[in-house]
Protein backbone atom coordinates (compact mmCIF):
# COMPACT_ATOMS: atom_id res chain seq x y z
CA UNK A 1 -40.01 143.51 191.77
CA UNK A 2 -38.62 146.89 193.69
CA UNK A 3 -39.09 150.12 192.14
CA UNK A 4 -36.79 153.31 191.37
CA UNK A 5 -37.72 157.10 190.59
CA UNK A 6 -35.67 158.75 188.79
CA UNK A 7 -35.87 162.78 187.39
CA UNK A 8 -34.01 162.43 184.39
CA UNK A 9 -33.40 160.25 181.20
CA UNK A 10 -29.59 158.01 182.34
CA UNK A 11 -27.92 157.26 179.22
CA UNK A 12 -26.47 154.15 180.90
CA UNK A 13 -30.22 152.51 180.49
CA UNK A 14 -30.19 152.36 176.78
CA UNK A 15 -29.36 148.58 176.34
CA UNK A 16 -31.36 147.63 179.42
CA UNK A 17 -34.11 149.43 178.49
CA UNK A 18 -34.34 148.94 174.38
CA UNK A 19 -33.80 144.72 175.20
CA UNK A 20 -37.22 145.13 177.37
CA UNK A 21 -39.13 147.00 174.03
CA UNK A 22 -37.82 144.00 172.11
CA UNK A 23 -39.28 141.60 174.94
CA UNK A 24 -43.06 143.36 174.50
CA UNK A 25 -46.01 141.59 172.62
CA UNK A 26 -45.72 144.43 170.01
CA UNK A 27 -42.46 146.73 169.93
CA UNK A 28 -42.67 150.28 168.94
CA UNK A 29 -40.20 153.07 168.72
CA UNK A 30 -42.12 154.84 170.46
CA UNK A 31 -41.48 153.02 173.74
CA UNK A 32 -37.86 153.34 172.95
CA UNK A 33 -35.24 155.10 175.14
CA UNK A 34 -33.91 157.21 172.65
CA UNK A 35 -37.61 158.31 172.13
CA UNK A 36 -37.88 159.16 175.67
CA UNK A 37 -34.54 161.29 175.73
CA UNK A 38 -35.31 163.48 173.05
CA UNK A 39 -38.67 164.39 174.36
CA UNK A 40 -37.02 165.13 177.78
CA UNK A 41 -34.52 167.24 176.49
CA UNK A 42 -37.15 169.12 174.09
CA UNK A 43 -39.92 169.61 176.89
CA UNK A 44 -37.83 170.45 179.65
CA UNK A 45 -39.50 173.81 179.72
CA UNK A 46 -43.34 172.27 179.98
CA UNK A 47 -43.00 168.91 181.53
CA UNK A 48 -40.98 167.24 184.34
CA UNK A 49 -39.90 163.89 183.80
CA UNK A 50 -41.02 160.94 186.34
CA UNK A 51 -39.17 157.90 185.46
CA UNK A 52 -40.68 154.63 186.88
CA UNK A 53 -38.21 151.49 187.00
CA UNK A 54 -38.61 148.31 188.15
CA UNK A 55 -35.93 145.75 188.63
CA UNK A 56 -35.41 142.03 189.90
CA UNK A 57 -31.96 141.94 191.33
CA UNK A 58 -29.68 144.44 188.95
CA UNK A 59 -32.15 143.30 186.20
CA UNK A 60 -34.74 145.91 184.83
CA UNK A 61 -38.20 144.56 184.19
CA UNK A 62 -40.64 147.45 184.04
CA UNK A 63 -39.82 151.07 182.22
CA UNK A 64 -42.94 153.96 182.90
CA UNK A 65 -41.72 157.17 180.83
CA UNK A 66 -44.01 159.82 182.86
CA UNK A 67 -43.87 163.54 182.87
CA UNK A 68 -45.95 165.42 185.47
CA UNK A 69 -47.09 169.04 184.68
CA UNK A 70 -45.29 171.87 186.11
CA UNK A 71 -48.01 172.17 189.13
CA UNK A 72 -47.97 168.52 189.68
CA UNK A 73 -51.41 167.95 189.15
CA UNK A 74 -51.52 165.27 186.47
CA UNK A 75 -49.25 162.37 185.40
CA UNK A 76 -48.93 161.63 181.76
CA UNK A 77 -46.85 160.05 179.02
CA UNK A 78 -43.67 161.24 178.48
CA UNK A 79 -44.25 160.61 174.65
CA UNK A 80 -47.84 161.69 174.94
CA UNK A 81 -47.68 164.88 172.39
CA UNK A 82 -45.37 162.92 169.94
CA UNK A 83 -46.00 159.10 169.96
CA UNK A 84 -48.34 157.37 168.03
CA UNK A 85 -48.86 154.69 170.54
CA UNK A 86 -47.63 154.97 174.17
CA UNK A 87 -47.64 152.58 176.93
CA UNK A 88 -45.59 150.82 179.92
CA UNK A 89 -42.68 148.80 178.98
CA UNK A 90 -42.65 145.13 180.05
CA UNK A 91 -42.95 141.46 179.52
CA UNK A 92 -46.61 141.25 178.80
CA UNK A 93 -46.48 138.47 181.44
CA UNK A 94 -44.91 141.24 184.13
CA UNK A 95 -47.36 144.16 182.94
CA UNK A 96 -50.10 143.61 186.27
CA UNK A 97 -46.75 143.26 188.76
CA UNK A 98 -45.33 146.32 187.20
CA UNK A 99 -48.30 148.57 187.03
CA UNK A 100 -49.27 147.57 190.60
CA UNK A 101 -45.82 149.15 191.56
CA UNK A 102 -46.17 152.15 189.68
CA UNK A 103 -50.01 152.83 190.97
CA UNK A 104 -48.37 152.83 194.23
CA UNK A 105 -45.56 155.24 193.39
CA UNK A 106 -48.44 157.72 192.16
CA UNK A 107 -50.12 157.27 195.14
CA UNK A 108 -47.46 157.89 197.20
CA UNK A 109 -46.50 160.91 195.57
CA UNK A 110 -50.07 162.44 196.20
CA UNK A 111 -50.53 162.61 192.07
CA UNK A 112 -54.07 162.87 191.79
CA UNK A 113 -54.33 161.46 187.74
CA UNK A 114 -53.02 159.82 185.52
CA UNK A 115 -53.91 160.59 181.58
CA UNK A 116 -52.83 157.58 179.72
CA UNK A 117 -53.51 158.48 176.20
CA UNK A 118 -53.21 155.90 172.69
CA UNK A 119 -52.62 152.77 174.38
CA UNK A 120 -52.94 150.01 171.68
CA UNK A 121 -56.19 148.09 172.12
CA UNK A 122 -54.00 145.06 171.56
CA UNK A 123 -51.93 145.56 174.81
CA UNK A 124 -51.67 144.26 177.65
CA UNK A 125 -52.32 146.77 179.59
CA UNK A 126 -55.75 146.50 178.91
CA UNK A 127 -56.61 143.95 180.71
CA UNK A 128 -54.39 145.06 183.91
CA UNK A 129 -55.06 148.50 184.28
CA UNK A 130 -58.31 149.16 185.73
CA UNK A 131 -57.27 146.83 188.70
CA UNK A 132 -53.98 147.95 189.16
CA UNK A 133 -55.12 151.62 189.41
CA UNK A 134 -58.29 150.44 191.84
CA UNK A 135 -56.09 148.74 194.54
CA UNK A 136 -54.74 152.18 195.36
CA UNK A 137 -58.09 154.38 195.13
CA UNK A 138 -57.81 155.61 191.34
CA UNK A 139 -60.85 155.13 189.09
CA UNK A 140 -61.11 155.04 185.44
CA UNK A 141 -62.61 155.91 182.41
CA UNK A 142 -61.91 155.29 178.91
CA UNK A 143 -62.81 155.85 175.43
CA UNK A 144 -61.81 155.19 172.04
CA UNK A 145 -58.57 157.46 170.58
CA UNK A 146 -57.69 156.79 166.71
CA UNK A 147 -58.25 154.05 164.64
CA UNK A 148 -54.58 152.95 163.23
CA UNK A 149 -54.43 151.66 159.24
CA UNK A 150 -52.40 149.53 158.40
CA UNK A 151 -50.69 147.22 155.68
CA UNK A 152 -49.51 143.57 156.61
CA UNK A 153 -47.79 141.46 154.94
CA UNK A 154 -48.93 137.80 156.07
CA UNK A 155 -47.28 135.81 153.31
CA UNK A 156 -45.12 136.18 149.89
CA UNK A 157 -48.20 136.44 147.82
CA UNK A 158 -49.88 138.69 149.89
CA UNK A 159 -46.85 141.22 149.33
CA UNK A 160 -47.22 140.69 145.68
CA UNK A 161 -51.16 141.11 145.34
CA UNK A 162 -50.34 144.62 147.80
CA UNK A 163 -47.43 145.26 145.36
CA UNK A 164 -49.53 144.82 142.06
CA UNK A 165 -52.52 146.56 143.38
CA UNK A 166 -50.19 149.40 143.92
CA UNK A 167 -48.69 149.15 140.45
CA UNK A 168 -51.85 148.94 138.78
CA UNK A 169 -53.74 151.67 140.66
CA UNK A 170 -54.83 154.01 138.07
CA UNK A 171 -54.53 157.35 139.65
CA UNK A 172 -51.11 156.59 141.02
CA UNK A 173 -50.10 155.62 137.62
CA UNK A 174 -51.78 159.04 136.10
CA UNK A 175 -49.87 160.73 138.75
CA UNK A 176 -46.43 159.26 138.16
CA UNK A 177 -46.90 159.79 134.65
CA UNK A 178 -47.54 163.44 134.64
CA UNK A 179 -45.10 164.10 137.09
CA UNK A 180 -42.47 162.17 134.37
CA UNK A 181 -43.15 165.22 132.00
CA UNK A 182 -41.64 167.45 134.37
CA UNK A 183 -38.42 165.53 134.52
CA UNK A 184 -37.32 162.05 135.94
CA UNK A 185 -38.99 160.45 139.24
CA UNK A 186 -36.89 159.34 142.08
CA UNK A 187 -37.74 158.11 145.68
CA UNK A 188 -35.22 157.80 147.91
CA UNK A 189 -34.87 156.96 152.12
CA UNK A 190 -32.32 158.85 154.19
CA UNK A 191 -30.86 157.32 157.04
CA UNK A 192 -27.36 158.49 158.10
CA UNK A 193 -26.81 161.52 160.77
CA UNK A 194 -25.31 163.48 157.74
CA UNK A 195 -27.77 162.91 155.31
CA UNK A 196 -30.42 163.73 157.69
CA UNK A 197 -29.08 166.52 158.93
CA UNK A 198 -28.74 168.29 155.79
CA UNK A 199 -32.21 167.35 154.50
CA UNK A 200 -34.72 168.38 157.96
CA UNK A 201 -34.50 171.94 157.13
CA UNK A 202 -36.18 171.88 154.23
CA UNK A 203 -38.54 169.37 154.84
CA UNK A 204 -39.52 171.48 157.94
CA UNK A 205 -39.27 174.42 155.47
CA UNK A 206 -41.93 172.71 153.51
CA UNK A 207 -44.56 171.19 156.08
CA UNK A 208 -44.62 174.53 157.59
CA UNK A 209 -45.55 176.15 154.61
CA UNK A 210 -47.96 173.32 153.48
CA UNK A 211 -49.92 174.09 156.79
CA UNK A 212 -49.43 178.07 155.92
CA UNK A 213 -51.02 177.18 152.68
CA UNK A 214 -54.24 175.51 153.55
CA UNK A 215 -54.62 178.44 156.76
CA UNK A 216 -53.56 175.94 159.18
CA UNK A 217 -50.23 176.08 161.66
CA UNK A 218 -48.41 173.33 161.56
CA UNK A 219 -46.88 171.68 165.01
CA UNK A 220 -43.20 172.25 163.64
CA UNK A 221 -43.76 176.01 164.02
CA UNK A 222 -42.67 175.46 167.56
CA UNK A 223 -39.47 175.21 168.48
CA UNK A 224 -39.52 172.65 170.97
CA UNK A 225 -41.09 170.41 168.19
CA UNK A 226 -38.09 171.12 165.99
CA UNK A 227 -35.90 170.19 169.02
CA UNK A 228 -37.36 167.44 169.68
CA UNK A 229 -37.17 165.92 165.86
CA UNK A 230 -33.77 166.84 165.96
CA UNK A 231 -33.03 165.21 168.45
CA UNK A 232 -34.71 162.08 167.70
CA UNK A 233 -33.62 161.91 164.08
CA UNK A 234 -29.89 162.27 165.30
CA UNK A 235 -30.71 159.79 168.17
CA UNK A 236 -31.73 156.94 165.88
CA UNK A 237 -29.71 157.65 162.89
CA UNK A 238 -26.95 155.67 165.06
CA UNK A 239 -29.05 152.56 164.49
CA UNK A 240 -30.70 153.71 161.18
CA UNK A 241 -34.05 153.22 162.86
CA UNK A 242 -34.93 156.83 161.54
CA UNK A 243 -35.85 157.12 157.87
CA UNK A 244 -36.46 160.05 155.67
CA UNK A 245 -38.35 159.44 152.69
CA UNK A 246 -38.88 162.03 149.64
CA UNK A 247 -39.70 162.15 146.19
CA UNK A 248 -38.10 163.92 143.94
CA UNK A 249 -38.70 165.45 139.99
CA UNK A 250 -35.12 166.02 138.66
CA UNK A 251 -33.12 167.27 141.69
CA UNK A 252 -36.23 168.22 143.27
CA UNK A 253 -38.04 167.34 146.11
CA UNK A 254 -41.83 167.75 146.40
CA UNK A 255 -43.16 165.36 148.81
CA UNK A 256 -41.49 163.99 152.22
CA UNK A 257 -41.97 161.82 154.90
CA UNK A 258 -40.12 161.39 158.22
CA UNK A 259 -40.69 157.90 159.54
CA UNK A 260 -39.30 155.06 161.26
CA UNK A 261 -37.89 151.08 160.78
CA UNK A 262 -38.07 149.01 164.30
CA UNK A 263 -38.83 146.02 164.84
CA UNK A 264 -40.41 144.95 161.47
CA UNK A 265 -42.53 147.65 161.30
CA UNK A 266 -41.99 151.12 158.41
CA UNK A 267 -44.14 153.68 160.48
CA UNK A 268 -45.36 156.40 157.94
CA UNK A 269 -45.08 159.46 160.74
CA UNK A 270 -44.92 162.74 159.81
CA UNK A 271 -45.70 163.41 155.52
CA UNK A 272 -45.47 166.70 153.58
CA UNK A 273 -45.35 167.96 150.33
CA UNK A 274 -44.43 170.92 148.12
CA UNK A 275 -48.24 172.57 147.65
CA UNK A 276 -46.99 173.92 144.10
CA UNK A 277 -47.06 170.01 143.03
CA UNK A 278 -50.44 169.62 144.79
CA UNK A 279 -52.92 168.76 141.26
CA UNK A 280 -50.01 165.52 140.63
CA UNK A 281 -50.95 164.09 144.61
CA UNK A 282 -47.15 164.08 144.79
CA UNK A 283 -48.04 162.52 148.91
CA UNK A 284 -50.06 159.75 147.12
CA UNK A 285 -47.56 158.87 145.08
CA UNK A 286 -44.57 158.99 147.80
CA UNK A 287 -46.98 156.66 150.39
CA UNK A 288 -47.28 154.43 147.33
CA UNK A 289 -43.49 154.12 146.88
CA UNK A 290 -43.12 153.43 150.49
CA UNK A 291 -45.53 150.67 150.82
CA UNK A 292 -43.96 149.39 147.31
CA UNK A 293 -40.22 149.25 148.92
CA UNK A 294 -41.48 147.59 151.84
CA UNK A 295 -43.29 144.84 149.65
CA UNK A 296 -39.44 143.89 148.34
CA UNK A 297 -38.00 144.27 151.82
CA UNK A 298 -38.53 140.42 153.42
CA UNK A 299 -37.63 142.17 156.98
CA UNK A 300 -40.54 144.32 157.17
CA UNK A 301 -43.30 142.77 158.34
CA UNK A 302 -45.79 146.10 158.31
CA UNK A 303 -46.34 149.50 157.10
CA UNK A 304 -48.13 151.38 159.56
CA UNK A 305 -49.62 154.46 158.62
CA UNK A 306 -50.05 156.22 162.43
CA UNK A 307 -53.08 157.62 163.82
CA UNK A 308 -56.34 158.67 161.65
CA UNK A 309 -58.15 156.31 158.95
CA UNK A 310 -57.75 159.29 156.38
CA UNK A 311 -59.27 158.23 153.31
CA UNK A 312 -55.86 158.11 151.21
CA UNK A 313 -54.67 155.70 153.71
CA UNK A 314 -57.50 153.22 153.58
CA UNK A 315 -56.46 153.20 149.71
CA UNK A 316 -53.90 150.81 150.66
CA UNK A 317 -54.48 149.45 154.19
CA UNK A 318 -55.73 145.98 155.17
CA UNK A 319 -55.90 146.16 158.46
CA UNK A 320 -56.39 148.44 161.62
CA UNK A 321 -55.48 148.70 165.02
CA UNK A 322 -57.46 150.49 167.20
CA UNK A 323 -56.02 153.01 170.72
CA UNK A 324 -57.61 154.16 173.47
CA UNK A 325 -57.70 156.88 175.86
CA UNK A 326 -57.53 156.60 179.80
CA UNK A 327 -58.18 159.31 182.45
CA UNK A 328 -57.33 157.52 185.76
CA UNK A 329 -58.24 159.42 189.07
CA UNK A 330 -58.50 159.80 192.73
CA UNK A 331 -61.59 162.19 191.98
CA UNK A 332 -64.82 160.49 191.18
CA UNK A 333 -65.98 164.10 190.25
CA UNK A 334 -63.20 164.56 187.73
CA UNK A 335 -63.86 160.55 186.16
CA UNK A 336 -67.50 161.73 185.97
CA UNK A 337 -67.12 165.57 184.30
CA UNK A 338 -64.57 163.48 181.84
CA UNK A 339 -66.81 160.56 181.02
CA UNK A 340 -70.04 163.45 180.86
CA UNK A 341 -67.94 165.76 178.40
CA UNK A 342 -67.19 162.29 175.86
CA UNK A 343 -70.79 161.17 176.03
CA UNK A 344 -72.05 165.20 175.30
CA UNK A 345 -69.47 165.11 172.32
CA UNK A 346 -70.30 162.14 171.21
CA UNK A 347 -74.43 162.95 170.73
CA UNK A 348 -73.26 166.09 168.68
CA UNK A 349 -71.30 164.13 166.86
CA UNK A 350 -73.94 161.75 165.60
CA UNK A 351 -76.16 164.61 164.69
CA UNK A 352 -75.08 166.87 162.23
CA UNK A 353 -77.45 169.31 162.34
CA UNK A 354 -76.52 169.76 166.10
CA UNK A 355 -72.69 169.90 165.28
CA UNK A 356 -73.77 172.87 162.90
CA UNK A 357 -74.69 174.42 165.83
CA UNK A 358 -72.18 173.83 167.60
CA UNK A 359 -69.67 175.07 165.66
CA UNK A 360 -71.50 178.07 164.77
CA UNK A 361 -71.96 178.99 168.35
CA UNK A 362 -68.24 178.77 168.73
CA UNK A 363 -67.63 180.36 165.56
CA UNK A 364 -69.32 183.62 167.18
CA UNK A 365 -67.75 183.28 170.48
CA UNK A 366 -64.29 182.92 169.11
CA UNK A 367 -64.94 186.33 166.41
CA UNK A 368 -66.14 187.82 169.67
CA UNK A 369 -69.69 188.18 168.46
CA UNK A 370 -72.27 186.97 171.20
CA UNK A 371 -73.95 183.39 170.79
């Protein structure tokens, strides 16, 4: 296998590249080329793209999507700030061959780390990393990133147990049934450019002002977010991988969510909902309806409901998947100071009365008051 650099995103790899996704032990859009475009052209400003490619003869085997920082000091996922999962694109059987190349390309290029963040546990690049990375002088460390919930559907009667439980939940029925008074209850999934296009204002109207709500800021505030969603939406739309939930009450909508249909999988991505509707769970209700549609849909295999084990997810998952988080460098003092700072956070973690303090000492420092 030889490898090629490139700077930019070339539209002419999007078959090449998308048939190697398809060829990986699990597929994600994430991994995607049309993933990697839009976050190239959102980020220009922040991130410069390093695309790794590795080829047998004209054939491409091996896809990294890296970005280096703007003082070339670190290497990282392209779709680090707005994948769920990330990782190198291969035949799991050509993963070690391919990430030997790459740790080479690094090296060559005097990159001093690599932060590999929400790797699926179940990858293969697991097993290949730490070696690849130590035959050219990097070092590792890793820790444990989100736990993943998830619904799968093993068999026709497991869909209809998940579909009944769902239909018999009693707060989602109390919900549904309130929300009835105030007119008639729709879902429905957007998938075509046009339909899209009209809708993303106002569900970026409304996650924004969900956030606003609760005293939070939500990551569509910036710009380059709303570019990049854009961008993606508009991207996959041409192969209706890209779908756009919402619910509505009469003609109107009070709960959304943007997500995605690859591969046999319905990733739940980004929800909202209209805070005025809050008391009815009217985001409840819409997951609910999701995970209901994909019951009836024989080509969906999983719902997966992204990163976090919130509590209203575990309501309906039955499984999990597990990511993890790798800092890879030349410096054994940076590999320590990161693998010190997780263990610190980690022992104030497991005591609360320590977190208390913690937070309260940052509490002051942030108000400007001293510790």
């Amino acid at each position: 296998m030889r490898l090629t650099v490139c700077e930019n995103i070339p539209a002419d790899l999007a078959v090449q590249w998308n048939a190697l996704v398809a060829q990986m032990g699990c597929p994600e859009v994430f991994y995607t080329h049309e993933w990697a475009s839009a976050a190239s052209r959102a980020f220009a400003g922040t991130s410069k793209p390093l695309l790794l490619l590795g080829y047998k003869g004209d054939t491409l085997r091996g896809v990294a999507a890296l970005a280096t920082d703007r003082l070339r000091q670190k290497a990282f996922f392209l779709a680090a700030t707005t994948g769920d999962y990330c990782d190198f694109v291969s035949h799991p059987h050509s993963r070690a061959e391919f990430l030997q190349l790459v740790f080479g390309e690094l090296q060559r290029q005097r990159l001093p780390m690599l932060v590999a963040a929400n790797i699926p546990e179940d990858s293969a690049t697991i097993g290949a990393l730490r070696q690849s990375a130590a035959e050219f002088g990097y070092g590792s460390f890793s820790r444990p990133a989100y736990q993943c919930a998830r619904v799968v559907f093993e068999s026709a009667e497991q869909r209809q147990a998940v579909k009944q439980a769902i239909l018999g939940d009693k707060k989602n029925r109390y919900c549904l049934k309130s929300l009835a008074k105030h007119g008639r209850v729709t879902c429905d999934h957007l998938r075509s450019w046009p339909e899209l296009h009209a809708a993303l204002p106002e569900f970026l109207d409304m996650h924004i002002a969900r956030f606003r709500a609760a005293g939070r800021s939500s990551n569509l505030v910036n710009h380059d977010r709303q570019v990049f969603l854009t961008e993606l939406t508009q991207l996959l739309s041409q192969n209706r991988s890209v779908v756009l939930s919402r619910l509505m009450v009469g003609d109107q909508p009070i709960a959304w969510n943007l997500g995605f249909q690859y591969a046999g999988s319905w990733f739940y991505y980004q929800p909202t909902f209209d805070v005025e509707w809050q008391r009815y769970s009217p985001g409840l209700c819409l997951l609910a309806k999701i995970v209901e549609a994909a019951c009836d849909d024989p080509g969906i295999r999983l719902v997966d409901l992204g990163l976090g084990a919130e509590g209203y997810k575990m309501r309906f998952a039955n499984r999990a998947r597990r990511t993890l988080h790798f800092t890879i460098t030349s410096s054994a003092v940076r590999r320590w100071r990161e693998a010190a700072r997780y263990n610190a956070a980690s022992v104030i973690r497991s005591s609360p009365f320590l977190e208390h303090c913690v937070r309260r000492v940052l509490g002051r420092v942030s108000r400007g008051v001293p510790a």
